[in-house]
N, C-alpha and C. Protein backbone atom coordinates (compact mmCIF):
# COMPACT_ATOMS: atom_id res chain seq x y z
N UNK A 1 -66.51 -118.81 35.89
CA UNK A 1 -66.86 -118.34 34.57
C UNK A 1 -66.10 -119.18 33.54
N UNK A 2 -66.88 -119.33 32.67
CA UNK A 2 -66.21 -120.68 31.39
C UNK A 2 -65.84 -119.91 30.43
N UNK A 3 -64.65 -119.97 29.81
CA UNK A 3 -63.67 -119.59 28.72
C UNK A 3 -65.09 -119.81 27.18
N UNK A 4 -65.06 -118.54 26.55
CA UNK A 4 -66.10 -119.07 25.32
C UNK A 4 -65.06 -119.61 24.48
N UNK A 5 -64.09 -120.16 24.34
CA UNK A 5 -63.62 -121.02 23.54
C UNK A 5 -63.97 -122.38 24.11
N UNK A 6 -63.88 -122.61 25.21
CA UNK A 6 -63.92 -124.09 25.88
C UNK A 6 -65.21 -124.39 25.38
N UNK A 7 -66.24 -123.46 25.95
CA UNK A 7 -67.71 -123.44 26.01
C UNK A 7 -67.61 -124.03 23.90
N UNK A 8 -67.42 -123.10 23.15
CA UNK A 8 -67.71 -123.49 22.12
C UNK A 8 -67.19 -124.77 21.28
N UNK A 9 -65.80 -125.23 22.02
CA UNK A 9 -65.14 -126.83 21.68
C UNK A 9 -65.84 -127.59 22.10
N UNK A 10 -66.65 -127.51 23.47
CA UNK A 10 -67.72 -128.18 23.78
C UNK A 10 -68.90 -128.75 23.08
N UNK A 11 -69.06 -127.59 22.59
CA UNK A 11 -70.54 -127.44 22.07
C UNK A 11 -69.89 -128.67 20.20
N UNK A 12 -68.76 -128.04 20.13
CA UNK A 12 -68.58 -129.08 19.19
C UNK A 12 -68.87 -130.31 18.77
N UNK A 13 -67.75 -130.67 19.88
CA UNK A 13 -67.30 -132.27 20.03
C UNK A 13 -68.84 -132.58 20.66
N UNK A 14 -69.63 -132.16 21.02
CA UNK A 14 -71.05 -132.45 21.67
C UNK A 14 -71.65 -133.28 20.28
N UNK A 15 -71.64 -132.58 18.80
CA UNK A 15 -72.04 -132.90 17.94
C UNK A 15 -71.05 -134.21 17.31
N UNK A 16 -69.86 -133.85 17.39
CA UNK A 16 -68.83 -134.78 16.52
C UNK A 16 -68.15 -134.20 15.31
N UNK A 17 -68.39 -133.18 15.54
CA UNK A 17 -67.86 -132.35 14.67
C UNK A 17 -66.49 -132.01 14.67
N UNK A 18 -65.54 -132.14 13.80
CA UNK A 18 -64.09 -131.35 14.02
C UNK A 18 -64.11 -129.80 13.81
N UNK A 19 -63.01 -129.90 14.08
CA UNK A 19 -62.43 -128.04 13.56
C UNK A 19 -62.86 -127.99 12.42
N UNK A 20 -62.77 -128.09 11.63
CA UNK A 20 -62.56 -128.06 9.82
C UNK A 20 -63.95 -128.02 9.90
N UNK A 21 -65.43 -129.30 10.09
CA UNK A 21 -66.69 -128.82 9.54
C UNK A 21 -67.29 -127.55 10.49
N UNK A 22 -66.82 -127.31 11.52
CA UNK A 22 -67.33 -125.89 12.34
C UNK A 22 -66.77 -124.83 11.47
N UNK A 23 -65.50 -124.78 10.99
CA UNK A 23 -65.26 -123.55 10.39
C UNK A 23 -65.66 -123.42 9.16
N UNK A 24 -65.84 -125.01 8.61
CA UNK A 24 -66.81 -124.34 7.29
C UNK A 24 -67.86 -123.71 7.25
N UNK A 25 -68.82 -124.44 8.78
CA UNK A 25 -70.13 -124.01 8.71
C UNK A 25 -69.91 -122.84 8.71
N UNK A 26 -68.72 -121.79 9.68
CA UNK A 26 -69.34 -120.68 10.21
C UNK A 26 -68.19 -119.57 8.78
N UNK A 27 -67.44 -120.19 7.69
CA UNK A 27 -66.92 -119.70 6.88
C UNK A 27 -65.57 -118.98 7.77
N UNK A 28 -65.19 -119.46 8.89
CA UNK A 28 -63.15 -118.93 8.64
C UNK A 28 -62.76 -120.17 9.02
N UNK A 29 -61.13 -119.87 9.11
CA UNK A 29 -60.47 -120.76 8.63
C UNK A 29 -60.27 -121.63 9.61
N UNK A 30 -59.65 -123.48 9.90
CA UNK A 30 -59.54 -123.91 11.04
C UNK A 30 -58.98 -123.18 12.09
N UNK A 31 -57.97 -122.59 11.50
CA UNK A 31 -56.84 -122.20 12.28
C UNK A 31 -56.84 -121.33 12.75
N UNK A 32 -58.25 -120.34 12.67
CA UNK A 32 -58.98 -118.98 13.11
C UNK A 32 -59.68 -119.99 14.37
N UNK A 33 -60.31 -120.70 13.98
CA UNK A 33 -61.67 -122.04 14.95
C UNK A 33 -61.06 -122.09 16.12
N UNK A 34 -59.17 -122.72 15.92
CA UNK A 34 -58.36 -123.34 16.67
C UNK A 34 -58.07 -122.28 17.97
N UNK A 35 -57.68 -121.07 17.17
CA UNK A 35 -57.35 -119.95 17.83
C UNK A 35 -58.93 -119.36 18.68
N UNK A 36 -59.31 -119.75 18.50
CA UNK A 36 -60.72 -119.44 19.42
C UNK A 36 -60.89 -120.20 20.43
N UNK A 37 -61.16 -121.31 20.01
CA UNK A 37 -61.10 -122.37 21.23
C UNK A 37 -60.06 -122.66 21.81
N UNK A 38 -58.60 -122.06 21.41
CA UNK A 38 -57.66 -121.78 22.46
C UNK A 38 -57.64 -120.72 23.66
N UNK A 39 -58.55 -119.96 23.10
CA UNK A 39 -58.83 -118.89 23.70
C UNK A 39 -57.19 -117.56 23.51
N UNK A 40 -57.06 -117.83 21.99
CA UNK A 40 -56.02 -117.07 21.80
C UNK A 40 -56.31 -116.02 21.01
N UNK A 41 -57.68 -115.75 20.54
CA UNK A 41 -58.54 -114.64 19.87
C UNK A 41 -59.74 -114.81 20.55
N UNK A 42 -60.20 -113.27 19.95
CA UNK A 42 -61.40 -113.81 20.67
C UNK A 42 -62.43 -113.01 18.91
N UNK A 43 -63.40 -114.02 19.31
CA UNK A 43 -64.17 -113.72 18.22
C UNK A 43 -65.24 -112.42 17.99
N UNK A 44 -65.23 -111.91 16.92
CA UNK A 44 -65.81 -110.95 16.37
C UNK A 44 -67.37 -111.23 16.42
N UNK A 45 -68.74 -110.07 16.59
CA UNK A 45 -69.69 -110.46 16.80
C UNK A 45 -70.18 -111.58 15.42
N UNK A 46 -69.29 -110.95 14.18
CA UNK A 46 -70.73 -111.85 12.79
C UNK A 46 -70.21 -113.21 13.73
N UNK A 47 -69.04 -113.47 13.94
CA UNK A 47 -68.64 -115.12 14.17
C UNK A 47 -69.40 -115.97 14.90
N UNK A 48 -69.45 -115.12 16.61
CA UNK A 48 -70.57 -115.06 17.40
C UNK A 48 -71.94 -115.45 16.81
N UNK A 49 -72.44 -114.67 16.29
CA UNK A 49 -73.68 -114.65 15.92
C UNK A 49 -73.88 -116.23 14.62
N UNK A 50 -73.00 -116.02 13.88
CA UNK A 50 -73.29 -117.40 12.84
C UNK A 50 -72.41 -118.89 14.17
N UNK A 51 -71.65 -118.80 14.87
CA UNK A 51 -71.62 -120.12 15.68
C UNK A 51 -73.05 -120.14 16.85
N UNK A 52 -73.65 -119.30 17.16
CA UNK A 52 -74.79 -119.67 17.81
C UNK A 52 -76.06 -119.54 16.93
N UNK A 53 -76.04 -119.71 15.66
CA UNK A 53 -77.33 -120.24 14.96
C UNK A 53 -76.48 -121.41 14.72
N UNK A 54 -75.46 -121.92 14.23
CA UNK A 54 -74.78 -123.53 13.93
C UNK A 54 -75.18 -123.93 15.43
N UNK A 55 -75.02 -123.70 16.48
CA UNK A 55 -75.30 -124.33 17.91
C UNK A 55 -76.99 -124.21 18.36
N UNK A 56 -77.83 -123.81 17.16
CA UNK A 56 -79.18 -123.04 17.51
C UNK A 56 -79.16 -122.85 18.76
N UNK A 57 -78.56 -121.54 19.26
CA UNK A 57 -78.58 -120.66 19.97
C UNK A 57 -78.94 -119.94 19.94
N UNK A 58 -79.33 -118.91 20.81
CA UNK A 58 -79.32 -117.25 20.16
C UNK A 58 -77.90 -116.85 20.95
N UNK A 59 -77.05 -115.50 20.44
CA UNK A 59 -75.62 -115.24 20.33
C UNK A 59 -75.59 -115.19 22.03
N UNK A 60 -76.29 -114.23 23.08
CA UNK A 60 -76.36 -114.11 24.11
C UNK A 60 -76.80 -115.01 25.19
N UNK A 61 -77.61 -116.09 24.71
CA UNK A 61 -77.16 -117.55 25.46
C UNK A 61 -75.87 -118.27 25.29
N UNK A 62 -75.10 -118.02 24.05
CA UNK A 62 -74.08 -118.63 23.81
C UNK A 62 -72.30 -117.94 25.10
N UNK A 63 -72.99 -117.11 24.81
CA UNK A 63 -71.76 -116.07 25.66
C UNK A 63 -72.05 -115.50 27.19
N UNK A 64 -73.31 -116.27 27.44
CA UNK A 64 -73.81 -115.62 29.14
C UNK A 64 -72.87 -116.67 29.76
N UNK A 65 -72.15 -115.65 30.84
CA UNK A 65 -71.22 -116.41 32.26
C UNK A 65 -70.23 -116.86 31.39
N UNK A 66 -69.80 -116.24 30.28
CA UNK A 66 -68.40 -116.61 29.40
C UNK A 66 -67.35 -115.70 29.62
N UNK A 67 -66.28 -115.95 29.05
CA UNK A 67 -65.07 -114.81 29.17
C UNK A 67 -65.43 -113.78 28.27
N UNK A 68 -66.63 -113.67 27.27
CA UNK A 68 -66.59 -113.07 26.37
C UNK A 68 -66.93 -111.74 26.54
N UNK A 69 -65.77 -110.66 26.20
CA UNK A 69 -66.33 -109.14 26.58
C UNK A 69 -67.03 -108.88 26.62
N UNK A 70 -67.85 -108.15 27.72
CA UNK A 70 -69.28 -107.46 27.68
C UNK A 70 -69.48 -106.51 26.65
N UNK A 71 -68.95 -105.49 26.67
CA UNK A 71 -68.84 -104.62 25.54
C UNK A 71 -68.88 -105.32 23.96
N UNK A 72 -68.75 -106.46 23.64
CA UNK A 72 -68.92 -107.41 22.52
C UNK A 72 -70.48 -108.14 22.38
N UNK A 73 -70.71 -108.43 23.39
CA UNK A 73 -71.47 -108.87 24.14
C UNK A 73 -73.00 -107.69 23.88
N UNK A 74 -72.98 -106.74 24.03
CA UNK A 74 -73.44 -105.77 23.99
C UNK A 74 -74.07 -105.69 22.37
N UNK A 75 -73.33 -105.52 21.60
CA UNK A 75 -73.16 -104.99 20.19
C UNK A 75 -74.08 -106.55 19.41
N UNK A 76 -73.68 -107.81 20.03
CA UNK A 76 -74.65 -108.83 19.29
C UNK A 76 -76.18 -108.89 19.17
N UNK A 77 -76.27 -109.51 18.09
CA UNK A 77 -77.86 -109.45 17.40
C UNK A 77 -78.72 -110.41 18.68
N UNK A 78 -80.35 -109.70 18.71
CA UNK A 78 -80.50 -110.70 19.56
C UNK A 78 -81.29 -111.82 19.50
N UNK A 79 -81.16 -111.88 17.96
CA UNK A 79 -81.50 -113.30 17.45
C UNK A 79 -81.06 -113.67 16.40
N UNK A 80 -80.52 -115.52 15.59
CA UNK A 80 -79.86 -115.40 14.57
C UNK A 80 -80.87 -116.20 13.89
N UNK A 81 -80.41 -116.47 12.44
CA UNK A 81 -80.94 -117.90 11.80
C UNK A 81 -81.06 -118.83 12.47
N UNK A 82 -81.58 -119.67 12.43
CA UNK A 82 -80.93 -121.09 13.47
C UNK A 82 -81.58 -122.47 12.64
N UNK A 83 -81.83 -122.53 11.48
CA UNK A 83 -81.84 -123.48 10.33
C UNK A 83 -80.96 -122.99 8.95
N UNK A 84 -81.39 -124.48 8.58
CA UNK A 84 -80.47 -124.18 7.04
C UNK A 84 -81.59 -124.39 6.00
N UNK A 85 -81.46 -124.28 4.42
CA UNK A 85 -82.42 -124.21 4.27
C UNK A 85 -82.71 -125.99 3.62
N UNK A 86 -81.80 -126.50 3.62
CA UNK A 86 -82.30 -127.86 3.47
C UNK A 86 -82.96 -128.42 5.00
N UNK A 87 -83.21 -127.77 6.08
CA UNK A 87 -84.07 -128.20 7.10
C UNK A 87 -84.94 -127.62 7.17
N UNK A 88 -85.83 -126.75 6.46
CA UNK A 88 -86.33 -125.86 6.06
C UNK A 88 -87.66 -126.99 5.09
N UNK A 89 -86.92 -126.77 3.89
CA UNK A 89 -87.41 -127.96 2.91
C UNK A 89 -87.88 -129.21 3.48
N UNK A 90 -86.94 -129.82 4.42
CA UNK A 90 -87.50 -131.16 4.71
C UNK A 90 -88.92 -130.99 6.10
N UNK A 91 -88.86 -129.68 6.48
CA UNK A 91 -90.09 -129.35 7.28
C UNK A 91 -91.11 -129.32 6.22
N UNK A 92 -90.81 -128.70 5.39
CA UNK A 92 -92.15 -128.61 4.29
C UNK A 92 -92.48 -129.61 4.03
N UNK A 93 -91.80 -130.51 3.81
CA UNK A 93 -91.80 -131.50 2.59
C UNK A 93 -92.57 -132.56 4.15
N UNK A 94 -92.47 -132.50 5.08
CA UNK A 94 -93.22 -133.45 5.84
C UNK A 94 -94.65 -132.82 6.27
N UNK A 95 -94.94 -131.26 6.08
CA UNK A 95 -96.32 -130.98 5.78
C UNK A 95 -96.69 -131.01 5.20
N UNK A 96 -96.38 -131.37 3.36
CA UNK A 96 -96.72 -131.99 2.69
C UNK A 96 -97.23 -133.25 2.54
N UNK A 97 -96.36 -133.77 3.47
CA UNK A 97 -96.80 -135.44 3.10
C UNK A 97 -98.05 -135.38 4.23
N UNK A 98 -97.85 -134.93 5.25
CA UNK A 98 -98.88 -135.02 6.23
C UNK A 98 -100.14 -134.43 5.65
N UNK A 99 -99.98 -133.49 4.96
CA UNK A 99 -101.50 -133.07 4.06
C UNK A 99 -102.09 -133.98 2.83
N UNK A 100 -100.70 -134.84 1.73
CA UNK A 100 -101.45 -135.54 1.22
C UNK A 100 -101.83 -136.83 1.87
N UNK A 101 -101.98 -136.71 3.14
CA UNK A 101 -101.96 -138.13 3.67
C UNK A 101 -103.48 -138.28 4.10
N UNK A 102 -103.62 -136.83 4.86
CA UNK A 102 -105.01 -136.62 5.52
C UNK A 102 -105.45 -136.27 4.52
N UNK A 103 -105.52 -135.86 3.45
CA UNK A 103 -106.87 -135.47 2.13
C UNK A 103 -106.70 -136.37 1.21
N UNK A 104 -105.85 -137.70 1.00
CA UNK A 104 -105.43 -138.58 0.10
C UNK A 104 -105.12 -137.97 -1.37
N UNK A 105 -104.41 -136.70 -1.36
CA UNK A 105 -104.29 -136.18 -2.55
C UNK A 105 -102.65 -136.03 -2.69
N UNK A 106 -102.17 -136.93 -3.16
CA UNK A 106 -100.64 -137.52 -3.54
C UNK A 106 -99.91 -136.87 -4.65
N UNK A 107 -101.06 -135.10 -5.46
CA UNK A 107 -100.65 -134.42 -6.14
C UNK A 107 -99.99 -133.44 -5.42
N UNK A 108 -100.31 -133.44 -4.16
CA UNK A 108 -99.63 -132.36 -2.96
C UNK A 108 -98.09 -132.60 -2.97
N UNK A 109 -97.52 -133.72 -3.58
CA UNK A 109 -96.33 -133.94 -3.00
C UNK A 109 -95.59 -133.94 -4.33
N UNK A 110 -96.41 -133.57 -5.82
CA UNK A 110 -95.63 -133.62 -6.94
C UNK A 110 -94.46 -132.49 -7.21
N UNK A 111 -93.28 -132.46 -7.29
CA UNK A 111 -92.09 -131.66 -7.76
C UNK A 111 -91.07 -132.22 -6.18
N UNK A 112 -91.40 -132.58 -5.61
CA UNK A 112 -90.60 -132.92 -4.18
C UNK A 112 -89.45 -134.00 -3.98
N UNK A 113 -89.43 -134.65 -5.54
CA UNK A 113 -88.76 -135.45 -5.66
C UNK A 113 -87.29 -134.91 -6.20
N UNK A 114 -87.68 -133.85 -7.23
CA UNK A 114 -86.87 -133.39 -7.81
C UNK A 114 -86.22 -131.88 -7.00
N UNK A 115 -87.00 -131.44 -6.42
CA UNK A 115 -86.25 -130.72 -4.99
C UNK A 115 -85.75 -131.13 -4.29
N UNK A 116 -85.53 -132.42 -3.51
CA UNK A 116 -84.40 -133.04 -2.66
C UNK A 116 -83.34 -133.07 -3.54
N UNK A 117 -83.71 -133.90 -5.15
CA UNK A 117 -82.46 -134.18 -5.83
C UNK A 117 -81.43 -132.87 -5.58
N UNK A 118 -82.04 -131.49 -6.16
CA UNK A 118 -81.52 -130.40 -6.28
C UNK A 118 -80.60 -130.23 -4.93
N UNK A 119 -81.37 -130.01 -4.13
CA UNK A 119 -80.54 -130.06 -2.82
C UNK A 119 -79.44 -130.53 -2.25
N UNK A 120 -79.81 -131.99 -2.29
CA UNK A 120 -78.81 -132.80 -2.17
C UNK A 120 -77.45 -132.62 -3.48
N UNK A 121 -77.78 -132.61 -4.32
CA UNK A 121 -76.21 -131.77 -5.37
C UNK A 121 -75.63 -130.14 -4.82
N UNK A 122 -76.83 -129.65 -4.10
CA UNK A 122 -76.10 -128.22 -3.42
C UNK A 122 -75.30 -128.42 -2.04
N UNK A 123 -75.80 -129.65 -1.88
CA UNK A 123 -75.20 -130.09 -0.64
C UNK A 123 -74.19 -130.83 -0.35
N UNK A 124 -73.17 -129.97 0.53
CA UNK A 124 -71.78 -130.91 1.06
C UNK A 124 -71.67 -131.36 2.26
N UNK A 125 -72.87 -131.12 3.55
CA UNK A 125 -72.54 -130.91 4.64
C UNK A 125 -73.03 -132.79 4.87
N UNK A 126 -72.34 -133.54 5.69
CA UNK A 126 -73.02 -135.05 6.29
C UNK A 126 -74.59 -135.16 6.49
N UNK A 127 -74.28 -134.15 7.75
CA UNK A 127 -75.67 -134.06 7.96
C UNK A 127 -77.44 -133.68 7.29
N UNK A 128 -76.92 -132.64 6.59
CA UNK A 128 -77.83 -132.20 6.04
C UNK A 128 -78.17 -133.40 4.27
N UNK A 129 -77.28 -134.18 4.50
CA UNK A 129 -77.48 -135.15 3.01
C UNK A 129 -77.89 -136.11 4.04
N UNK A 130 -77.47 -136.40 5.09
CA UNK A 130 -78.43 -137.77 5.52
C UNK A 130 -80.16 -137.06 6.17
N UNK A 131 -80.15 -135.62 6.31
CA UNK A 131 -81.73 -135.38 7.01
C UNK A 131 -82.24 -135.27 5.03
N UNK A 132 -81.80 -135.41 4.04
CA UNK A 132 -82.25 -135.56 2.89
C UNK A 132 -82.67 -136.98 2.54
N UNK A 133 -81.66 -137.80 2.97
CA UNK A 133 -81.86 -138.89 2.58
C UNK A 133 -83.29 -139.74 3.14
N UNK A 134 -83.49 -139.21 4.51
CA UNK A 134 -84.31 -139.41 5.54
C UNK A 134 -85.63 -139.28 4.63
N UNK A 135 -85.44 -137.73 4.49
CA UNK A 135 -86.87 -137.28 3.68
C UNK A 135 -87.30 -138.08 2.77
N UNK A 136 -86.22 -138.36 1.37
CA UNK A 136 -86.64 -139.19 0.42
C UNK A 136 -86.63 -140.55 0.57
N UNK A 137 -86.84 -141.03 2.01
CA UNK A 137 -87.32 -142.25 2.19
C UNK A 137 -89.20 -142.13 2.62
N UNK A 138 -89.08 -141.09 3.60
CA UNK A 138 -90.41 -140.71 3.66
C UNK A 138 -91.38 -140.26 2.63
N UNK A 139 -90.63 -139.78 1.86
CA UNK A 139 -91.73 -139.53 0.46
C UNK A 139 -91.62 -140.65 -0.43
């Protein structure tokens, strides 16, 4: 049985992620992150539940064959978010383009320019400014 701290340092460094952008994503502190993946706390279900939509998981794939209390285990949602909404947008924004592409109507894609902009100023995360940047190359 695998320690859910190991399991979730894993799942980290899988991405390249440090301590610091996991605990922003999931809002506590490194040193809460640290203490998890030491396996010197153990985490509360919201935590659970927001690190397996950051891992698009659902919470109970994240914690099956883990150290993580059953009784905890129990009490989690059994499904989370598992996008953000700037990946959200850039799904639209490529059925957009795919619709003005097939009907040649290039009014389908008017205000989309100025919605990435927006975004991208709401946005701090690496990733989610380079799947922006992506987009506004495609449009």
């Amino acid at each position: 049985m695998e320690s859910l701290g190991k399991r979730i340092a894993k799942l980290r460094a899988g991405l390249g992620w440090t301590q610091q952008d996991l605990a922003d994503r999931v809002a506590v502190s490194r040193v809460a992150l640290s203490h998890i993946e030491s396996d010197i706390s153990v985490p509360g279900e919201r935590t659970v539940a927001l690190l397996a939509g950051v891992f698009d998981l659902e919470p109970h794939d994240l914690v099956v064959d883990s150290t993580y209390p059953r009784a905890k285990a129990d009490r989690l949602p059994l499904v989370v978010t598992r996008h953000t909404e700037v990946e959200l947008q850039v799904r639209l924004l490529d059925q957009a383009i795919e619709l003005a592409d097939r009907y040649g109507d290039p009014t389908l894609l008017s205000g989309w320019s100025e919605r990435l902009r927006e975004l991208r100023a709401a946005t701090l995360d690496r990733r989610q400014l380079e799947l922006l940047e992506q987009a506004s190359v495609r449009l």
